[in-house]
Protein backbone atom coordinates (compact mmCIF):
# COMPACT_ATOMS: atom_id res chain seq x y z
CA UNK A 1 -215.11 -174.09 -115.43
CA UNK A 2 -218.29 -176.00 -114.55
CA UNK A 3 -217.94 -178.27 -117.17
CA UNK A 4 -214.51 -178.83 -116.37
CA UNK A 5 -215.02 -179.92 -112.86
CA UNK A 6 -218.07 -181.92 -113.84
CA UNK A 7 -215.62 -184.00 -116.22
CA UNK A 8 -213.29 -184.19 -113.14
CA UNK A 9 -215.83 -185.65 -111.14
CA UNK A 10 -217.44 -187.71 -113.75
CA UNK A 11 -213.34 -189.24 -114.73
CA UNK A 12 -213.13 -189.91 -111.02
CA UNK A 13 -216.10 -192.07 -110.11
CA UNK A 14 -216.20 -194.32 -113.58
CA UNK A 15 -212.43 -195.56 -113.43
CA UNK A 16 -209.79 -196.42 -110.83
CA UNK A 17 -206.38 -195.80 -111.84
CA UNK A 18 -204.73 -199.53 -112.26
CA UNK A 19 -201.55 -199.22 -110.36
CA UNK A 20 -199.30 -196.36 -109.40
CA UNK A 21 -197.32 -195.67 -112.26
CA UNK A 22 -199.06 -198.05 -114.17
CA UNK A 23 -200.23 -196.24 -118.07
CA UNK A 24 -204.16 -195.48 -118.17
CA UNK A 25 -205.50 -196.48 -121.59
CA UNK A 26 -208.57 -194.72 -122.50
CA UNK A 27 -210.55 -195.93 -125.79
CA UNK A 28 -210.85 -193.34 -128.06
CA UNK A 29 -214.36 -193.95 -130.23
CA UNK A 30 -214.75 -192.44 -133.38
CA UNK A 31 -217.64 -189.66 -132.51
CA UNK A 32 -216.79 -185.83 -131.51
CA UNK A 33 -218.37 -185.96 -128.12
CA UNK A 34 -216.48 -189.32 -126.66
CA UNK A 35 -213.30 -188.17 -128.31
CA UNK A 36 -213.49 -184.83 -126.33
CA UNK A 37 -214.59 -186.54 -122.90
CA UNK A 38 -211.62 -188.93 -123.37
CA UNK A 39 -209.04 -186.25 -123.91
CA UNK A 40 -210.86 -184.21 -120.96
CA UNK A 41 -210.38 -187.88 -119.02
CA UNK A 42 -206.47 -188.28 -120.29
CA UNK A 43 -205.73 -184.22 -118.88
CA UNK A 44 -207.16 -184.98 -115.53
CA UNK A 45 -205.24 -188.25 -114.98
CA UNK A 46 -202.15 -186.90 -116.37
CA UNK A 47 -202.57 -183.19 -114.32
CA UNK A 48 -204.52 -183.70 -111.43
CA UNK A 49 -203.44 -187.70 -110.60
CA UNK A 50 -199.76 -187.41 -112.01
CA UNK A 51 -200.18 -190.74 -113.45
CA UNK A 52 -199.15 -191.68 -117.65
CA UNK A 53 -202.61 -192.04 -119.85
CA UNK A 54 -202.45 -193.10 -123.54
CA UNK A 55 -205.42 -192.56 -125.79
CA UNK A 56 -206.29 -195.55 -127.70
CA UNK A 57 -208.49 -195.38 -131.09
CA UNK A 58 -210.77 -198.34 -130.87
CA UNK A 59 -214.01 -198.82 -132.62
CA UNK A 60 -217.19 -198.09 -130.54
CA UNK A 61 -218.38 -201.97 -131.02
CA UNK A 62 -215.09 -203.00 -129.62
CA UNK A 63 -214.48 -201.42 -126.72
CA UNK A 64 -216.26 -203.08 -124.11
CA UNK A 65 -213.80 -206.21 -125.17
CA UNK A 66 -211.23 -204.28 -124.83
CA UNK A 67 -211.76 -203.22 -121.96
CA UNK A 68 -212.77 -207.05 -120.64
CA UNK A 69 -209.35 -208.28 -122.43
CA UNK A 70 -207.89 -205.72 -120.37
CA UNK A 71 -206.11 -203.89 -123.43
CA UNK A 72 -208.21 -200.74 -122.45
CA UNK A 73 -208.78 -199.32 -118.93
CA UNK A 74 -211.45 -196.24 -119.62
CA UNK A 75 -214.74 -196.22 -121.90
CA UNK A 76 -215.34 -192.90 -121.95
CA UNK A 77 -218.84 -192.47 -123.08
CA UNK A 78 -221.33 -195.79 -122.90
CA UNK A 79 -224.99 -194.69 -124.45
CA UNK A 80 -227.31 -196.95 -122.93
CA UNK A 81 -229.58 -198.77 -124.12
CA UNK A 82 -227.58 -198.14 -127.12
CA UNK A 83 -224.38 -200.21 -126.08
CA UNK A 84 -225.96 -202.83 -124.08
């Protein structure tokens, strides 16, 4: 349950929602841990915020352009100073 409300928390302060009833995109990277945070990220927005979130598989390299093409809305782990 700790965990849980961590991840709530954690969702919370690294995204805004775009618009009301606008679709969250969250990249979905190809290791076990980020693909669990981002489906922990996708319940919260879709139970707790009421809002539509897709989960988008998107290589960890790509991403952050994603994300800066706007095509993706959520990064859902960033391992610094690996991704800098």
């Amino acid at each position: 349950m700790l965990l849980r409300s961590l991840m709530v928390g954690v969702a919370c302060a690294t995204f805004s929602v775009p618009a009301f009833g606008a679709t969250v995109i969250i990249g979905l990277p190809d290791w076990p841990s980020a693909q669990v945070t981002a489906h922990i990220i996708a319940e919260v927005i879709e139970e707790k915020l009421g809002e539509d979130a897709r989960l988008m598989p998107v290589e960890t390299t790509q991403i952050i352009g994603a994300i800066d093409r706007g095509e993706v809305d959520v990064h859902p782990e960033v391992w610094l100073p690996n991704s800098e």
